[in-house]
C-alpha atoms as a PDB file:
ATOM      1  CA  UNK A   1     -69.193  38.128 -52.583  1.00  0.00           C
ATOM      2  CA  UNK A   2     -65.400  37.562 -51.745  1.00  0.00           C
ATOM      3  CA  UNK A   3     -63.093  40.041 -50.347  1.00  0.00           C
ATOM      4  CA  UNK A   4     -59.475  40.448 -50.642  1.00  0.00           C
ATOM      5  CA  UNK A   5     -57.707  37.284 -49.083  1.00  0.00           C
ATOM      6  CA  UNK A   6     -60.867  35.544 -48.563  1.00  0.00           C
ATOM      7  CA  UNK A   7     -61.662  32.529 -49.765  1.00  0.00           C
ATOM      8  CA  UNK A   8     -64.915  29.839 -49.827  1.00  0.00           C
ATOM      9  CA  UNK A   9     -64.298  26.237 -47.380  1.00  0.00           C
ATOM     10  CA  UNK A  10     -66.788  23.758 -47.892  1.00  0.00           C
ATOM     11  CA  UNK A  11     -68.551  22.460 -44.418  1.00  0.00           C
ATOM     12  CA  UNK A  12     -70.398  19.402 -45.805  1.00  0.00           C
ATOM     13  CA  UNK A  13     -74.025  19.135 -47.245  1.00  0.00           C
ATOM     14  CA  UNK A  14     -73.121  21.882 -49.603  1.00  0.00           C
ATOM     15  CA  UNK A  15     -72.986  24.278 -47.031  1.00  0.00           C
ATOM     16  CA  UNK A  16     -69.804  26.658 -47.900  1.00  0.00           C
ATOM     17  CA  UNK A  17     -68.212  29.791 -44.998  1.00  0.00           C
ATOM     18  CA  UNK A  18     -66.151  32.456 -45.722  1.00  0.00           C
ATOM     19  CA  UNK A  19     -62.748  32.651 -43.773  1.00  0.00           C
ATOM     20  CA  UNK A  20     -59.712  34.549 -44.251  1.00  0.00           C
ATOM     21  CA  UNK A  21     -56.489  34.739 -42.703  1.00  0.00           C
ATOM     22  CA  UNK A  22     -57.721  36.394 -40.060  1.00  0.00           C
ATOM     23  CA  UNK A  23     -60.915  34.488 -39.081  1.00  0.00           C
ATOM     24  CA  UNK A  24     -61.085  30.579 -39.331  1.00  0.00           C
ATOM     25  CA  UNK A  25     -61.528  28.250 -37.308  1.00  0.00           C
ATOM     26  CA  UNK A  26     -59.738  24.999 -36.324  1.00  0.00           C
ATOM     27  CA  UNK A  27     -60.704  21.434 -34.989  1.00  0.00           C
ATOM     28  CA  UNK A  28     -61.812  22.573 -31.653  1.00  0.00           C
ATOM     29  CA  UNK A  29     -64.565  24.813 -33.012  1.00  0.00           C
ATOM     30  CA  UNK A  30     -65.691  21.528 -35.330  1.00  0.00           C
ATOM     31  CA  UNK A  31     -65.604  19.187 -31.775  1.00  0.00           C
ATOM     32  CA  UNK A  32     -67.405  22.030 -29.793  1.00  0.00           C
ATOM     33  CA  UNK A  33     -70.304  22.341 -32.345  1.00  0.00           C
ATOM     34  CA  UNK A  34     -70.497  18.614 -32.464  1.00  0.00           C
ATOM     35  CA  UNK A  35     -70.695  17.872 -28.534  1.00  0.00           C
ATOM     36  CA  UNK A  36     -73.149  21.139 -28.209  1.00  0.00           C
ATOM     37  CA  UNK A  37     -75.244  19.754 -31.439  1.00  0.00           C
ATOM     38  CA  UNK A  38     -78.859  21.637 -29.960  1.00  0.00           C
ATOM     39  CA  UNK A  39     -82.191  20.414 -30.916  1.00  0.00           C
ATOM     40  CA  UNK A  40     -84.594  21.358 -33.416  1.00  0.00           C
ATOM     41  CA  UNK A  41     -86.922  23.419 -31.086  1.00  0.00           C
ATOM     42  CA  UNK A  42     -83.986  25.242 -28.840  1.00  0.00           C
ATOM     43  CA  UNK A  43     -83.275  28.690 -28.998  1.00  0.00           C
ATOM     44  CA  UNK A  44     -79.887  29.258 -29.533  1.00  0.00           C
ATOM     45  CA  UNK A  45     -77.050  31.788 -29.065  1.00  0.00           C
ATOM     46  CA  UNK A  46     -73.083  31.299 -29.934  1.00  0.00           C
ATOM     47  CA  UNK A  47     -70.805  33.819 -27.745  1.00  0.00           C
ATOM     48  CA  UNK A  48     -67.720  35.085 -29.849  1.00  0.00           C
ATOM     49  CA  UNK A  49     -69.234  33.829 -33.182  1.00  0.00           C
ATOM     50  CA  UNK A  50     -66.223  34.811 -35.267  1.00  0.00           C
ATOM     51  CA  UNK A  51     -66.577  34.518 -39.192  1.00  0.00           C
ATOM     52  CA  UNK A  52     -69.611  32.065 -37.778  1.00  0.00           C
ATOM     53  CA  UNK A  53     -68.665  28.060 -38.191  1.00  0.00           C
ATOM     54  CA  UNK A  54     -70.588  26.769 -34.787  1.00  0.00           C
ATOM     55  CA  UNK A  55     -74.209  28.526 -36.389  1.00  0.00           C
ATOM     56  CA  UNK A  56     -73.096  26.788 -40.115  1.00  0.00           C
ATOM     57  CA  UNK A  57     -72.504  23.840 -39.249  1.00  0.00           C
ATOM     58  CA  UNK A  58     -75.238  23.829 -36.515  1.00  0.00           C
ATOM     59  CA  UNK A  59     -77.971  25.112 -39.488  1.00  0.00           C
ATOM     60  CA  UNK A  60     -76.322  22.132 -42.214  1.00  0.00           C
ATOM     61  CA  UNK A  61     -77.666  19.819 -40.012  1.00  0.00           C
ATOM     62  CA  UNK A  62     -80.964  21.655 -39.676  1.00  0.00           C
ATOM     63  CA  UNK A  63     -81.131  21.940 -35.862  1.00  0.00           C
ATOM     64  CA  UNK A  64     -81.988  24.582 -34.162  1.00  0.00           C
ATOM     65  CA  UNK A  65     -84.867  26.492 -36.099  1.00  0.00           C
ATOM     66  CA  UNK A  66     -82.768  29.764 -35.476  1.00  0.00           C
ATOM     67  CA  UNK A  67     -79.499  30.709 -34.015  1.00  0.00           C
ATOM     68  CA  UNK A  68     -78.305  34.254 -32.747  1.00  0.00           C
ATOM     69  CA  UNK A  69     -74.604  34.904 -32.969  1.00  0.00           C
ATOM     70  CA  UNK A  70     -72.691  37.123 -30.870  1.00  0.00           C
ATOM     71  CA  UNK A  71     -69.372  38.582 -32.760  1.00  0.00           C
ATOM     72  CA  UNK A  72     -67.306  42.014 -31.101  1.00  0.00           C
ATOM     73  CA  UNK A  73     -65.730  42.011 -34.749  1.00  0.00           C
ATOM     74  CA  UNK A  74     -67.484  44.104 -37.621  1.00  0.00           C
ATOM     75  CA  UNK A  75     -65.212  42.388 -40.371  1.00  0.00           C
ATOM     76  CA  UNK A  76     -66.411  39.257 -39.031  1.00  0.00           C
ATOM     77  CA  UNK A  77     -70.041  39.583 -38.405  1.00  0.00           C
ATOM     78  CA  UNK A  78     -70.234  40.707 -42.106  1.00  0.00           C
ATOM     79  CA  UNK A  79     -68.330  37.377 -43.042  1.00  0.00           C
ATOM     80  CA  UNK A  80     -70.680  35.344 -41.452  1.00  0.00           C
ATOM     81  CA  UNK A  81     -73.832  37.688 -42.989  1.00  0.00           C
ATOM     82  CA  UNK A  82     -72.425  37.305 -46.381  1.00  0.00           C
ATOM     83  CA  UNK A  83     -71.882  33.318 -45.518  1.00  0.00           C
ATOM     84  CA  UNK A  84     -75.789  32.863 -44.327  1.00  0.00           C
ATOM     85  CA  UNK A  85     -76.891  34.318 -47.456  1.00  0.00           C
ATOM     86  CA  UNK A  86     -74.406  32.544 -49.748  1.00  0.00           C
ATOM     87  CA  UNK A  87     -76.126  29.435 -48.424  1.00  0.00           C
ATOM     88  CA  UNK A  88     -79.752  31.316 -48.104  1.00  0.00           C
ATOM     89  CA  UNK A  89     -79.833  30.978 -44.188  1.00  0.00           C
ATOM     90  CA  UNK A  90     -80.612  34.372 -43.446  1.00  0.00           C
ATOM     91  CA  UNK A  91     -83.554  33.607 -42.431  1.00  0.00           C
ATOM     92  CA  UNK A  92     -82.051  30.853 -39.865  1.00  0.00           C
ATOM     93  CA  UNK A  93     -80.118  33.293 -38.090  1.00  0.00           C
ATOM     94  CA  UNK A  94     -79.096  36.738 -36.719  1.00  0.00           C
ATOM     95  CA  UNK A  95     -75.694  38.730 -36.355  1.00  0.00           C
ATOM     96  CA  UNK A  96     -75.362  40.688 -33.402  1.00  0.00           C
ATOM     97  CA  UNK A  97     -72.372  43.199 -33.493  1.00  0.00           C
ATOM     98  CA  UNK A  98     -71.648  43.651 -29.659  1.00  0.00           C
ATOM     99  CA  UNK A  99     -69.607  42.998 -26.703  1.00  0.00           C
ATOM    100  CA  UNK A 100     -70.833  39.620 -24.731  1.00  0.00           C
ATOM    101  CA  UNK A 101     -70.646  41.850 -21.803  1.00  0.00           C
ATOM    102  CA  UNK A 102     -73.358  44.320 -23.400  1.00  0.00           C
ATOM    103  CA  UNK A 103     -76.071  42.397 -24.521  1.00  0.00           C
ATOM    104  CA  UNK A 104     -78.893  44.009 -22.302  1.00  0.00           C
ATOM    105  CA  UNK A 105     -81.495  45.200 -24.627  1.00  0.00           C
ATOM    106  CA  UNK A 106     -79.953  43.940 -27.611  1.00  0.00           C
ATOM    107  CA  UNK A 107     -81.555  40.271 -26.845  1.00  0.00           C
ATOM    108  CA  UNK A 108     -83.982  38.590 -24.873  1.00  0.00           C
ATOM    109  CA  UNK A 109     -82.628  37.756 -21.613  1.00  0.00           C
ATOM    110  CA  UNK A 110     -83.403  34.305 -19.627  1.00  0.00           C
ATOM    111  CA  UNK A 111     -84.656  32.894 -22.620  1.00  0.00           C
ATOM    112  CA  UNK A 112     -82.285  30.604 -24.130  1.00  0.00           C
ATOM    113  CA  UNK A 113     -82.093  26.761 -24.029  1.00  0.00           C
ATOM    114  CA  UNK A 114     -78.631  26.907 -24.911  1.00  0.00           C
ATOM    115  CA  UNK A 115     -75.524  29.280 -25.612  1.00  0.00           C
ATOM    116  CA  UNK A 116     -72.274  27.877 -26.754  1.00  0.00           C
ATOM    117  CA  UNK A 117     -68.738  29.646 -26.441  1.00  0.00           C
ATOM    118  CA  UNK A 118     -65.284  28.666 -28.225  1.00  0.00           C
ATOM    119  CA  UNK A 119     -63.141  31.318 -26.037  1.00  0.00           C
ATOM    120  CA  UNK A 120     -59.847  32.909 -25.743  1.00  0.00           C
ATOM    121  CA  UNK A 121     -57.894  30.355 -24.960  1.00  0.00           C
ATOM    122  CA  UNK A 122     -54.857  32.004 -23.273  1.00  0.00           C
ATOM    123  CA  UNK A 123     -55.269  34.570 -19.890  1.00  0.00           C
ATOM    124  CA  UNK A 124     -54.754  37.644 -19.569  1.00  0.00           C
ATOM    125  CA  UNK A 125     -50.528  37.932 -19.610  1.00  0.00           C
ATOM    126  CA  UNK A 126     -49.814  34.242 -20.074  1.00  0.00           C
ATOM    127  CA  UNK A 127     -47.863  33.338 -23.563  1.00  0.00           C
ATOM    128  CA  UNK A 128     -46.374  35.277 -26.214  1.00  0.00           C
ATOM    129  CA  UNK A 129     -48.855  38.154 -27.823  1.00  0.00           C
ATOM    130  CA  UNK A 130     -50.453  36.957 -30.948  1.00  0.00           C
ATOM    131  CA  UNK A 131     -49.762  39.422 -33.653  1.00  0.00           C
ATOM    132  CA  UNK A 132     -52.788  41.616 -35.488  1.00  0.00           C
ATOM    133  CA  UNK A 133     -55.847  42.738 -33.371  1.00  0.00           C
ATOM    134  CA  UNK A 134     -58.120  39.556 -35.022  1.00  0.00           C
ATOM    135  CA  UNK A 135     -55.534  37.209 -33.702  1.00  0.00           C
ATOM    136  CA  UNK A 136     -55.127  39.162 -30.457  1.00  0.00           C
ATOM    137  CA  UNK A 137     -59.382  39.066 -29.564  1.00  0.00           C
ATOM    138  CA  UNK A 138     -59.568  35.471 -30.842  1.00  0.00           C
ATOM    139  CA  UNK A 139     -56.092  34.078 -28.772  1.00  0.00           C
ATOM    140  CA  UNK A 140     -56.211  36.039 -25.645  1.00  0.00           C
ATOM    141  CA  UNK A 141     -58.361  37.081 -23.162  1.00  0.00           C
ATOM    142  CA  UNK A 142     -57.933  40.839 -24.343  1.00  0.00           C
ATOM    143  CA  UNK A 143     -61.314  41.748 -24.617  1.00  0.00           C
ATOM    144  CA  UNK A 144     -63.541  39.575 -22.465  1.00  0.00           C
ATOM    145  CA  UNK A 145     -62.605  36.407 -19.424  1.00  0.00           C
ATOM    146  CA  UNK A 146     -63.755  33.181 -18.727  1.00  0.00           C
ATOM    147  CA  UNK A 147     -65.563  34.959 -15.916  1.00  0.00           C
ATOM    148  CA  UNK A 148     -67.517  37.332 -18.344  1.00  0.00           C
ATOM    149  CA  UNK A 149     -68.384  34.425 -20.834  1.00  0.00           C
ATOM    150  CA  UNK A 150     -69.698  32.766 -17.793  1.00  0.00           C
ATOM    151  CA  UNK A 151     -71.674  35.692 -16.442  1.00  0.00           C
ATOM    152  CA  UNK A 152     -73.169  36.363 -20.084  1.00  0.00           C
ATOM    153  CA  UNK A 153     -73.947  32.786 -19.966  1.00  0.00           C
ATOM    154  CA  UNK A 154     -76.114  33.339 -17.066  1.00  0.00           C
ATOM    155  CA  UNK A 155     -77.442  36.481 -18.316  1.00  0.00           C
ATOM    156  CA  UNK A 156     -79.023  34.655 -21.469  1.00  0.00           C
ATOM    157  CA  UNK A 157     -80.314  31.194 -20.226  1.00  0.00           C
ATOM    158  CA  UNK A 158     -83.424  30.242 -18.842  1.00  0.00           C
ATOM    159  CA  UNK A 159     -83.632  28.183 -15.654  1.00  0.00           C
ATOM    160  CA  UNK A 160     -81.905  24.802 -16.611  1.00  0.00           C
ATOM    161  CA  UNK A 161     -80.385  25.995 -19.836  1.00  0.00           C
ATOM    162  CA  UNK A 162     -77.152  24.406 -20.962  1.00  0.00           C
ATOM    163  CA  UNK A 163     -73.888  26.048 -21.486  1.00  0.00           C
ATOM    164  CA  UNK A 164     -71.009  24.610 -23.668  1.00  0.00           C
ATOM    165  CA  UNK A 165     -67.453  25.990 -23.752  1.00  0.00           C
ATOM    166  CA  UNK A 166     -64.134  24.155 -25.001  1.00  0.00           C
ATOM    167  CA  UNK A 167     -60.334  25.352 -23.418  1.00  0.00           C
ATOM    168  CA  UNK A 168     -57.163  23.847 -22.794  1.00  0.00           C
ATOM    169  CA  UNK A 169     -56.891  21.502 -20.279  1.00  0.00           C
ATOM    170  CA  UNK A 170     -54.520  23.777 -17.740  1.00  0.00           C
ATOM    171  CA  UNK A 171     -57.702  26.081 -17.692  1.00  0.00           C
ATOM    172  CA  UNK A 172     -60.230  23.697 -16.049  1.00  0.00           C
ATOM    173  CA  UNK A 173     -60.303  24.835 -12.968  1.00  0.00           C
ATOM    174  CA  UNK A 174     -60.836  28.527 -14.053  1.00  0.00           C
ATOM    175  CA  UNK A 175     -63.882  27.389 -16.205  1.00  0.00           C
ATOM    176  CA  UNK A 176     -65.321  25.229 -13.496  1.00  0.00           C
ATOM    177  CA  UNK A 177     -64.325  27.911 -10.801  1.00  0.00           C
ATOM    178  CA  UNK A 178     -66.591  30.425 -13.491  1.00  0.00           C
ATOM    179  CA  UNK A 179     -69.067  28.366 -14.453  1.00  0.00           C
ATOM    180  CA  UNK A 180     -70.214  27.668 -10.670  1.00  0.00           C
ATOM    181  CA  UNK A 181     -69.769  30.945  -9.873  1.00  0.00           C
ATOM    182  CA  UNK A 182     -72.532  32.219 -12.256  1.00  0.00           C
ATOM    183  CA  UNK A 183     -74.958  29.242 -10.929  1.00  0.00           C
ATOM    184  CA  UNK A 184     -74.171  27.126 -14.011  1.00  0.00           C
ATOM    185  CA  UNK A 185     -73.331  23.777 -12.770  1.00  0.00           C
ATOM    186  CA  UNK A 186     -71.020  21.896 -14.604  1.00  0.00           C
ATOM    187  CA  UNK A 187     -72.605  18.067 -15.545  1.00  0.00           C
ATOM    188  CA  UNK A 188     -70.485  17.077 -18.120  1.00  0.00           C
ATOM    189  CA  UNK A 189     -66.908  16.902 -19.157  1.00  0.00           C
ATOM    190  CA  UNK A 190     -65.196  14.972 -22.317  1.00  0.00           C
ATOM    191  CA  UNK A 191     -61.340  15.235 -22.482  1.00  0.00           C
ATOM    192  CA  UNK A 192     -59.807  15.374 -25.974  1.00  0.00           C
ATOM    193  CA  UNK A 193     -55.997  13.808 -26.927  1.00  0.00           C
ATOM    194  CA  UNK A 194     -54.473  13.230 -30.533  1.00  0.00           C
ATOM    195  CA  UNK A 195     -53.818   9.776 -29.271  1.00  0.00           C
ATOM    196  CA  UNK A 196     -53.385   7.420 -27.273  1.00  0.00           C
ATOM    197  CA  UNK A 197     -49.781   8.353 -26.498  1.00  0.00           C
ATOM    198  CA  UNK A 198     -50.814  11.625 -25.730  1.00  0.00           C
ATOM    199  CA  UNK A 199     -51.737  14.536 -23.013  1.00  0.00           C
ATOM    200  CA  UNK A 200     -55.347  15.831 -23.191  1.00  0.00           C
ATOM    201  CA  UNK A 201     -55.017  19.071 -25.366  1.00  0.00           C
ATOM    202  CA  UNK A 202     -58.649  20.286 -24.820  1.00  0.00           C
ATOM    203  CA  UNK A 203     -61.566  19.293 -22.803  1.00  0.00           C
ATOM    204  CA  UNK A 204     -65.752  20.339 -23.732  1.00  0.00           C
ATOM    205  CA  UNK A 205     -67.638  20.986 -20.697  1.00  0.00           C
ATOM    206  CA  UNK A 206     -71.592  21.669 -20.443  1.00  0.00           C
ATOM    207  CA  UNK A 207     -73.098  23.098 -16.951  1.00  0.00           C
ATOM    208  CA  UNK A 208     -76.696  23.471 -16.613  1.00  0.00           C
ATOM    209  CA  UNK A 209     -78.140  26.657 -15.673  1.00  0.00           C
ATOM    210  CA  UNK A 210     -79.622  26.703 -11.669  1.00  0.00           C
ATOM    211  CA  UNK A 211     -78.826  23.155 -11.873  1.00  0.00           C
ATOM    212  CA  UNK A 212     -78.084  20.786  -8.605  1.00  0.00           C
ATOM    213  CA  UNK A 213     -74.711  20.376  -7.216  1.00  0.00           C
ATOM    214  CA  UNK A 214     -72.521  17.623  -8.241  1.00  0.00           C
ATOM    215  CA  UNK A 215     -73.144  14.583 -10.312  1.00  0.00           C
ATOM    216  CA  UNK A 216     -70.487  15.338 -13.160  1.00  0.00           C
ATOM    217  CA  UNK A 217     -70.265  13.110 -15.972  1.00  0.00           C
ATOM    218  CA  UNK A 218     -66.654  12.237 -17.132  1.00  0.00           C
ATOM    219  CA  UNK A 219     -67.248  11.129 -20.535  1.00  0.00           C
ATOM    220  CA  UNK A 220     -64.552   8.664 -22.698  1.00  0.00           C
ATOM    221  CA  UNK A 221     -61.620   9.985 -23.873  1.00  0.00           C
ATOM    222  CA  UNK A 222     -61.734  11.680 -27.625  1.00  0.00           C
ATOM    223  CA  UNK A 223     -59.481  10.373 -29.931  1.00  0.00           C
ATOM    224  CA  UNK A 224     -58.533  12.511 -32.772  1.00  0.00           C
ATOM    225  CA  UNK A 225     -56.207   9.713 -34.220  1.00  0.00           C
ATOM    226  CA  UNK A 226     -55.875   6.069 -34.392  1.00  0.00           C
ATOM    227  CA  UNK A 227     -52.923   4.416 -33.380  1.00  0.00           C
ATOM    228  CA  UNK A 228     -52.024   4.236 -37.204  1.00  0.00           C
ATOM    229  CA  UNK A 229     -51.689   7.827 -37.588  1.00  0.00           C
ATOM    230  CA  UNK A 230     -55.376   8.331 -39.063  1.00  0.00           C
ATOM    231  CA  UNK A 231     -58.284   9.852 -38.157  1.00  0.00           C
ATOM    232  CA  UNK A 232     -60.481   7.941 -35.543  1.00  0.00           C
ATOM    233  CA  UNK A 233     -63.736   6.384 -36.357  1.00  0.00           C
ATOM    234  CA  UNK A 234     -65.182   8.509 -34.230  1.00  0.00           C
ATOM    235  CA  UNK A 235     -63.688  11.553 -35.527  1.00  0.00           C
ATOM    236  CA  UNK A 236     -64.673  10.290 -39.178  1.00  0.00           C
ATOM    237  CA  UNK A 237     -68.118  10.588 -38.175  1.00  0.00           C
ATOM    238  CA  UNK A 238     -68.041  13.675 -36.231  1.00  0.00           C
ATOM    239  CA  UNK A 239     -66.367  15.537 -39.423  1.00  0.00           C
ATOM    240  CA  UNK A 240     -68.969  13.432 -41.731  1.00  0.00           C
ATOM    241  CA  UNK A 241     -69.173  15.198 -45.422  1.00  0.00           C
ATOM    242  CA  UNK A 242     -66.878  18.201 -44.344  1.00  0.00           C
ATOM    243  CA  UNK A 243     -64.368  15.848 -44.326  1.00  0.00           C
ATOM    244  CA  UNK A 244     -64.939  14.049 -47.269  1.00  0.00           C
ATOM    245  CA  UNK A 245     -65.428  17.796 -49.018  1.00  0.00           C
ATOM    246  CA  UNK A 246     -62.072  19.067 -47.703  1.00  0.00           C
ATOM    247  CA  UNK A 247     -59.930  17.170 -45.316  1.00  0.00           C
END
């Protein structure tokens, strides 16, 4: 089942993913699967699906009935197969080995209640080059923008369908500028800090697909810490058993 330098982490509710050096996934991806949590009934698609936590830990929970996962990656769309059937989900899901920007005919268009994207977090010539093409895709916006998550956003939602994304809080106004853009109207916005002390180091944003202009929600700040050091109550329950299983 394992490769070479991959290795089993436990997600809660003995649902286990495979990761590796080169596909993982980090807090953000844990808070963007939370605040994007879909329903039972929704259809469901995850852009840039990586080794595939969002559709895991979405499935643990048993909402929604079926996800589809976008991933560019052949290495990791065959983590993420390997991972459903370890925790015999196959059924619950399907791997789609594409470019976001080429899904015509590959899925049904306009007919999702919900798609979800953990992007690239840095633009196109901004920081210092990550190193190894895995790194590179997942880091930078090398292979796809904010502007073509948007637009494949669009593409696969049905008239008032929501769209979640996470980024770094000097990148609002490009998601927001996107988002509109491609008629997806931002409605709600949750900033996220360490502490107290703190800058925002992330934000979560959903739009609505063809929704009305204005009335965005500015959620309470999210605390990863308490002002002891520890993890807030509120992150406690957002992490639930995969923290007790491995943080």
């Amino acid at each position: 089942m394992l490769l070479e330098n991959e290795k089993l982490e436990p997600l809660g509710g003995g649902v286990r993913i495979i990761v590796s050096d080169e596909h993982k996934f980090w807090t953000d991806t844990v808070l963007l699967a939370n605040f994007s949590m879909p329903k039972k009934t929704d259809k469901v698609c995850d852009l840039g699906s990586g080794c595939g936590p969002i559709p895991l830990i979405w499935l643990r929970s048993g909402c929604p009935a079926f996800v589809t996962a976008v991933e560019i990656q052949e290495n990791a769309c065959y983590m993420l197969k390997r991972s459903l059937e370890l925790n015999d989900l196959s059924g619950k899901a399907e791997v789609i080995c594409s470019d976001l920007r080429e899904l015509r005919g590959k899925v049904q268009l306009s007919s999702y209640d919900a798609v979800v994207c953990n992007p690239p977090y840095k633009a196109i010539g901004s920081g210092i080059k990550s190193s190894g093409k895995a790194h590179l895709i997942a880091r930078h916006e090398s292979m796809c923008t904010i502007n073509d998550i948007a637009a494949a956003a669009k593409s696969l939602l049905r008239f008032s369908g929501r769209f979640f994304i996470c980024q770094r809080p000097e990148r609002l106004c490009d998601v927001l500028e996107a988002m509109r853009e491609n008629d997806i109207e931002p409605k709600r916005l949750r900033f996220v800090q360490q502490r107290n002390a703190k800058a925002p180091k992330l934000f979560l944003v959903e739009g609505r697909r063809g929704g009305k202009p204005g009335g965005l929600i500015v959620e309470p700040v999210l605390f990863i810490e308490d002002e002891n050091g520890n993890f807030s109550h509120e992150m406690i329950e957002i992490y639930g058993q995969y923290k007790e299983d491995y943080l």
